[in-house]
Protein backbone atom coordinates (compact mmCIF):
# COMPACT_ATOMS: atom_id res chain seq x y z
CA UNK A 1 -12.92 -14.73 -22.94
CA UNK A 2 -15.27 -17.70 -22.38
CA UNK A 3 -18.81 -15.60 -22.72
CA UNK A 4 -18.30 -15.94 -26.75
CA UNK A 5 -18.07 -19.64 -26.48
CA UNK A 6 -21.23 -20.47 -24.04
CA UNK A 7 -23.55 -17.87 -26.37
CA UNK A 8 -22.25 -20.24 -29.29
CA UNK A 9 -23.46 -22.97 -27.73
CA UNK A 10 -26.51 -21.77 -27.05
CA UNK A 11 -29.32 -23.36 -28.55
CA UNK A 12 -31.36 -20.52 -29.36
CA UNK A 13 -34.54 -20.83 -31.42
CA UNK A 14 -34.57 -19.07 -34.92
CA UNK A 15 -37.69 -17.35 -33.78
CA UNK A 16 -38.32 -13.53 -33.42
CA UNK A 17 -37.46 -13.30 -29.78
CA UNK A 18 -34.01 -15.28 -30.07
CA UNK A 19 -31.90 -12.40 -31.33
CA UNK A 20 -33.35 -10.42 -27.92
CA UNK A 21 -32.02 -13.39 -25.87
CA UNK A 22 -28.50 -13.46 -27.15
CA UNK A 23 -28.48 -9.66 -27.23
CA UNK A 24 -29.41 -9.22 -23.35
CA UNK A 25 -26.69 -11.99 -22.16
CA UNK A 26 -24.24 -9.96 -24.45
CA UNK A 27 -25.25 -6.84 -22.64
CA UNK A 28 -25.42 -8.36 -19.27
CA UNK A 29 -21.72 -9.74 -19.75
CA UNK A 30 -20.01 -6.59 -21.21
CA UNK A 31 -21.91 -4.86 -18.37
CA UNK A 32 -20.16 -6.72 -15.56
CA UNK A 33 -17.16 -6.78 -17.48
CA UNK A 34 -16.60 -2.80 -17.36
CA UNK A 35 -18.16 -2.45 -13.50
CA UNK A 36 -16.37 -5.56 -12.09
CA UNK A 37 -12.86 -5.56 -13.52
CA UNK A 38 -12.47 -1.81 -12.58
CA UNK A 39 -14.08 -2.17 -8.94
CA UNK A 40 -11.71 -5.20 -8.46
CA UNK A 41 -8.37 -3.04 -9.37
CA UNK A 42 -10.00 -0.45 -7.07
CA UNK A 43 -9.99 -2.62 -4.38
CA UNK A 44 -6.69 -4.07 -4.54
CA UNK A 45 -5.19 -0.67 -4.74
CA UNK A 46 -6.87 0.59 -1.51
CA UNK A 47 -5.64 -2.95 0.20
CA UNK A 48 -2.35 -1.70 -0.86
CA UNK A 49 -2.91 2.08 0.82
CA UNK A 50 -4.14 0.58 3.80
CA UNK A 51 -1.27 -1.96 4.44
CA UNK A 52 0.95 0.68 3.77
CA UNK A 53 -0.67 3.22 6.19
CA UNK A 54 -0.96 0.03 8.74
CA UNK A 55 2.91 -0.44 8.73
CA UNK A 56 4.25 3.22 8.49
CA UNK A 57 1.96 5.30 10.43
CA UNK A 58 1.66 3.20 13.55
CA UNK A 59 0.26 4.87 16.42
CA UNK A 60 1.78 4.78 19.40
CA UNK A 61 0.33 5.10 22.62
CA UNK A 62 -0.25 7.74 24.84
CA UNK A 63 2.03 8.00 28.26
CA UNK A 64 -0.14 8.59 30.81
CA UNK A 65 -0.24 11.53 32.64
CA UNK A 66 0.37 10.50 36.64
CA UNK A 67 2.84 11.77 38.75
């Protein structure tokens, strides 16, 4: 939500290479945008799968086996 406003504010020469600047931050930002978002929801999901395997499938320990 905030990349459009710091490219705006950019200061970019009108020169030939200044369009290849503002292109490769646009690309860099929509690039972590679809790897990071989903990896985060990924995460939080297996958090949830492992809490719930923590509390419900305890294991319980073994009785030993001397007379």
């Amino acid at each position: 939500m905030a990349h459009p406003l710091i490219f705006d504010s950019m200061d970019v020469p009108a020169q030939p290479g200044g369009n290849a600047v503002m292109a490769a931050g646009q690309l860099l930002v929509t690039a972590l945008q679809w790897s990071l978002f989903p990896t985060g929801a990924a995460l939080i999901g297996a958090s949830v799968v492992i809490q719930w395997f923590r509390s419900n499938l305890a294991v319980m320990p073994k009785k030993s086996q001397n007379p």
